[in-house]
Every structure is written in structure tokens, then in C-alpha cells.
C-alpha atoms as a PDB file:
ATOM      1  CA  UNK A   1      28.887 126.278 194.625  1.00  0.00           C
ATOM      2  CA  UNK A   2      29.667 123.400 192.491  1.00  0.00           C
ATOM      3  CA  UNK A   3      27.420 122.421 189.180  1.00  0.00           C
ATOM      4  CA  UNK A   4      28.352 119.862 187.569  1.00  0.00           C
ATOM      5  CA  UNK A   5      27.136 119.204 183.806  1.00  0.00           C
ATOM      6  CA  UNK A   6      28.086 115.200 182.491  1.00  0.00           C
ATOM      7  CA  UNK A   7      25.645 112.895 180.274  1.00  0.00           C
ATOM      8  CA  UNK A   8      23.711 110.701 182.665  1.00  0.00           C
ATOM      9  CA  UNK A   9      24.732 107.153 182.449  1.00  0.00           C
ATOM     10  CA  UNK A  10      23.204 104.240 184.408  1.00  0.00           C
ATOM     11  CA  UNK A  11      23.830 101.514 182.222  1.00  0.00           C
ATOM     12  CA  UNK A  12      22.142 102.596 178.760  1.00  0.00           C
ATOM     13  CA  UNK A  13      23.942 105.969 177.509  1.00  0.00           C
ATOM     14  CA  UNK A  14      20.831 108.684 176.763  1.00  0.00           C
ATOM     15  CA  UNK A  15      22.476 111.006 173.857  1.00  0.00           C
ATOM     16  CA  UNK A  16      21.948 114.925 174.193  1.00  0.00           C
ATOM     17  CA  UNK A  17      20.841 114.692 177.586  1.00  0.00           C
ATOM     18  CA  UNK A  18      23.130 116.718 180.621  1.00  0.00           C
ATOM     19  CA  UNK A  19      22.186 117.007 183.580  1.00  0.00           C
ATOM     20  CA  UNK A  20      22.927 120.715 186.114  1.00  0.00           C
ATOM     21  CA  UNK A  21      23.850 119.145 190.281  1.00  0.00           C
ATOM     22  CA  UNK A  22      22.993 121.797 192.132  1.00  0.00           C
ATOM     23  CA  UNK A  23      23.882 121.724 195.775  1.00  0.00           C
ATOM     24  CA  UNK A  24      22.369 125.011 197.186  1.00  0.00           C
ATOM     25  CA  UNK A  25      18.933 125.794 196.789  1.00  0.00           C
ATOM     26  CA  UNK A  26      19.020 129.371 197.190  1.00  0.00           C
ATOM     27  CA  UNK A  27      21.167 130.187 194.176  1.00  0.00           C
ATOM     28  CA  UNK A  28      18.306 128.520 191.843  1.00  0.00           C
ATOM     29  CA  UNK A  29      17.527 131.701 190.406  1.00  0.00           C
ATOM     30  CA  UNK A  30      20.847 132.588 188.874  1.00  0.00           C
ATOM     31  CA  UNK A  31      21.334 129.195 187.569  1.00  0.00           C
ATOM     32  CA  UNK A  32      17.908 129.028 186.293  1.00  0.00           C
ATOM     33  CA  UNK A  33      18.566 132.077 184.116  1.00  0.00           C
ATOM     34  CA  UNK A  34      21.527 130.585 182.668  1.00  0.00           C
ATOM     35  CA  UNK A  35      20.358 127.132 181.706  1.00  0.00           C
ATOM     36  CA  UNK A  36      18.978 125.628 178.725  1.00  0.00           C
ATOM     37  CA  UNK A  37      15.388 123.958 178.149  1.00  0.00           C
ATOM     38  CA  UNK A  38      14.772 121.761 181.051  1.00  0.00           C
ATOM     39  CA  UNK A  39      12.598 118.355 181.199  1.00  0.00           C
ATOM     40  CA  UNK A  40      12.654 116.823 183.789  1.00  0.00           C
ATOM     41  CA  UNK A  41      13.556 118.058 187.755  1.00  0.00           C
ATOM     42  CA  UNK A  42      14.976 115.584 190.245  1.00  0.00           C
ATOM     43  CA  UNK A  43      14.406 116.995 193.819  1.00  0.00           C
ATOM     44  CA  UNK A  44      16.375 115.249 196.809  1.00  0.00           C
ATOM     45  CA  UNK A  45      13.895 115.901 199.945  1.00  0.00           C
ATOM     46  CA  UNK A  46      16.828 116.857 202.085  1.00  0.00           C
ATOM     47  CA  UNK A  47      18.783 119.859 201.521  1.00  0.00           C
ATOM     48  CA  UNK A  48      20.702 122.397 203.665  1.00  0.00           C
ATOM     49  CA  UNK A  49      18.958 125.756 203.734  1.00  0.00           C
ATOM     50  CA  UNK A  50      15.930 124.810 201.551  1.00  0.00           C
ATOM     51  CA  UNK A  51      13.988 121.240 201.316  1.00  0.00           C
ATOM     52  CA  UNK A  52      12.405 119.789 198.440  1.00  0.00           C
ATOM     53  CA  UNK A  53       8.849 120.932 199.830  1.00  0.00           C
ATOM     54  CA  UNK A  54      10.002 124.901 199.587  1.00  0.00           C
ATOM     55  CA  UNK A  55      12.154 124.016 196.012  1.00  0.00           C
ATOM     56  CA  UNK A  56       8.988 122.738 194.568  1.00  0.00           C
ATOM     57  CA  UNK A  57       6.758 125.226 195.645  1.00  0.00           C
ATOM     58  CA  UNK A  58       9.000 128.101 194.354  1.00  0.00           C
ATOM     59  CA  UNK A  59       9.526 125.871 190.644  1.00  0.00           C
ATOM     60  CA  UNK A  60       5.704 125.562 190.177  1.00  0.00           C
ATOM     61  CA  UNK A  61       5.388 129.208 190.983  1.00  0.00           C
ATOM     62  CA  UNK A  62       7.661 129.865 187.759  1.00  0.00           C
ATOM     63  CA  UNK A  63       5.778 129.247 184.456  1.00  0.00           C
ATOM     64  CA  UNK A  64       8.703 128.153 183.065  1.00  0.00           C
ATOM     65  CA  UNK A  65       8.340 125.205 184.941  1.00  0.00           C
ATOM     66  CA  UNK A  66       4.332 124.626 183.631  1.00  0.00           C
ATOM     67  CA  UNK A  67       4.429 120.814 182.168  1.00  0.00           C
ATOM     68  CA  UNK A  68       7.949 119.864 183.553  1.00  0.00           C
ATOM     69  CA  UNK A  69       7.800 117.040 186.109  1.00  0.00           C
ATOM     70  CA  UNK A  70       9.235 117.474 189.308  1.00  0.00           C
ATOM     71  CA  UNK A  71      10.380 113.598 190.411  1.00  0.00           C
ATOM     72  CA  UNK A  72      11.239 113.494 194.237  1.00  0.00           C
ATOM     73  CA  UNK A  73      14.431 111.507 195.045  1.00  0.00           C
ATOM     74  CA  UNK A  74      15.090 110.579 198.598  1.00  0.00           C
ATOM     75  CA  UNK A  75      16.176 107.710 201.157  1.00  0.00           C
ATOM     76  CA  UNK A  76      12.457 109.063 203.300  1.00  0.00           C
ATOM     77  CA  UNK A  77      10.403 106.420 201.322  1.00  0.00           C
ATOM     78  CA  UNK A  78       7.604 107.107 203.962  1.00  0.00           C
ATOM     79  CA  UNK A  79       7.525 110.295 202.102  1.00  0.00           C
ATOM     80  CA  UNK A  80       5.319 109.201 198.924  1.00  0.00           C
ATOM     81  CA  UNK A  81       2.187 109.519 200.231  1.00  0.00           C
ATOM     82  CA  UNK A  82       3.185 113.052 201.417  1.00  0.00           C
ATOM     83  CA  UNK A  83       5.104 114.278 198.091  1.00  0.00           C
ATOM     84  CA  UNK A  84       1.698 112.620 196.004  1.00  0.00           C
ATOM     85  CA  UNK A  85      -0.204 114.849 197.749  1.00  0.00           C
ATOM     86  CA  UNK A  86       2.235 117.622 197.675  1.00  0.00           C
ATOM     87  CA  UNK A  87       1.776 117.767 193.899  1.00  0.00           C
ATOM     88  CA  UNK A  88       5.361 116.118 192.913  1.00  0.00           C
ATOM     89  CA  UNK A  89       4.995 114.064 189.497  1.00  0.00           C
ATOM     90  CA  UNK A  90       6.838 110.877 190.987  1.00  0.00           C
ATOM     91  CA  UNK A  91       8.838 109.280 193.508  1.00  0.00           C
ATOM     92  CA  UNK A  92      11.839 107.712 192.875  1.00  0.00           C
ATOM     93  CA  UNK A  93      13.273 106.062 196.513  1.00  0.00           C
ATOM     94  CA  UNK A  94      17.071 105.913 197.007  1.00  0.00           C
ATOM     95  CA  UNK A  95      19.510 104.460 196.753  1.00  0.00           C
ATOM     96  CA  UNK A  96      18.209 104.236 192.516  1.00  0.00           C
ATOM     97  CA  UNK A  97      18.401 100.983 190.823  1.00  0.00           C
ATOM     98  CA  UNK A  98      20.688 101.713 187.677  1.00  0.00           C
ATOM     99  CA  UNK A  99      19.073  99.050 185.906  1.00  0.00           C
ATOM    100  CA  UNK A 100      15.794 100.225 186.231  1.00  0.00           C
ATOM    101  CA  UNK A 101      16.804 104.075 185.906  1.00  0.00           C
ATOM    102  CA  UNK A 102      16.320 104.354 182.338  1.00  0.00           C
ATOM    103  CA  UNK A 103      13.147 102.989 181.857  1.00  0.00           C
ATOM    104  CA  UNK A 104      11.806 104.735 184.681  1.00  0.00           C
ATOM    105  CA  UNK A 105      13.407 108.341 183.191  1.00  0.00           C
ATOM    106  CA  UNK A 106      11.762 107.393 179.847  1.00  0.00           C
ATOM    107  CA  UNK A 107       8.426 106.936 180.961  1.00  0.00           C
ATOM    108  CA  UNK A 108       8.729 109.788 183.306  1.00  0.00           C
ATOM    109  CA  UNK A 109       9.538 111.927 179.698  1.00  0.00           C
ATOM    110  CA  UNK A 110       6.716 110.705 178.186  1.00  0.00           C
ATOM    111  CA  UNK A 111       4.387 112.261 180.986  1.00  0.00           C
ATOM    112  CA  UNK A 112       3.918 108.788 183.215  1.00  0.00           C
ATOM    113  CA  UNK A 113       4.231 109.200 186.779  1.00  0.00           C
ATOM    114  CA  UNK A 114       6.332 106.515 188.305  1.00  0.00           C
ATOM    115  CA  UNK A 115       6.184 105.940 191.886  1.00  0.00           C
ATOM    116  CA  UNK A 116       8.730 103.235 193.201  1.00  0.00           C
ATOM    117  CA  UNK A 117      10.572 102.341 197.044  1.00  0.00           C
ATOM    118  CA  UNK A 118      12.506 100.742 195.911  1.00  0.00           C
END
């Protein structure tokens, strides 16, 4: 499995702020235990052995995850309607515009849901 940890950068440096890739699902629990305070969850719709759908549903069953927002982050931007409904905190379409990225990160901090195509 390969987690990667490196500042996110999209054109306006955020300080203190890493970020954990993970790229299967199913090992969530072990990495969970080892990581730090979490704010904010990005969840691609599309993954091998698990989608976005089942991911969510098994963060919002852990209380550690009570308050954090889980952002859905996929090419499917026919999706939104379903992932509002599905109880995800915003929708961020792909491919991400870097110049819009930190603003829309920032408000998503501060507890705004931001739901954007494009």
C-alpha cells in the first residue's frame, strides 16, 4: 500500500497541513489508528474494492469522525445530487481547479459546504 504524507500545494502553500493518500479502502482501519487529528476527508467516488458510498458510511459510523466533513471528489459530476443526499458535506468535481482549491478548502474548514462541477 502506498501513503503518501506531503503539504498540499495548489498555488497558495497552507502551513501545518499534510495530507495521508490512501489507495485501498480496506486497510482504513489500521491507518486510522495511526494518524493524527483529521479535518477534513476527501473521498474519490471510485475505488477498487470499496467506493466512496461504503467509505463514507463506515467513517460516519466512527465517532471520531462526528463534525469532520467528508468532501466527495470525482470526474461523476452527475453524482451531486446523489452524494447531497447521501449525507457527504460537499462536492468538489474533477479534474480540481488549483486556483480555486484553496478558497474552496478554507471555506470547507470553516464548516461551509461547497458544491462545484466544475
Amino acid at each position: 500500500m502506498s501513503i503518501r504524507r506531503q503539504h498540499l500545494d495548489f498555488g497558495v502553500h497552507f502551513k501545518n497541513i499534510t495530507n495521508t493518500h490512501i489507495t485501498n479502502p480496506k486497510q482504513l482501519d489500521a491507518i486510522l489508528q495511526d494518524s493524527a487529528e483529521i479535518n477534513v476527508v476527501f473521498l474519490d467516488l471510485e475505488m477498487p474494492g470499496m467506493d466512496g458510498y461504503e467509505v463514507h458510511k463506515l467513517l460516519r459510523s466512527n465517532p471520531r469522525f462526528d463534525g469532520v466533513p467528508i468532501v466527495a471528489c470525482t470526474v461523476h459530476i452527475n453524482e451531486i445530487h446523489a452524494v447531497s443526499q447521501f449525507g457527504f458535506d460537499s462536492f468538489l468535481g474533477k479534474p480540481l481547479n488549483p486556483d480555486d482549491f484553496p478558497q474552496q478548502i478554507s471555506r470547507i474548514l470553516q464548516g461551509e459546504g461547497v458544491w462545484v462541477t466544475s
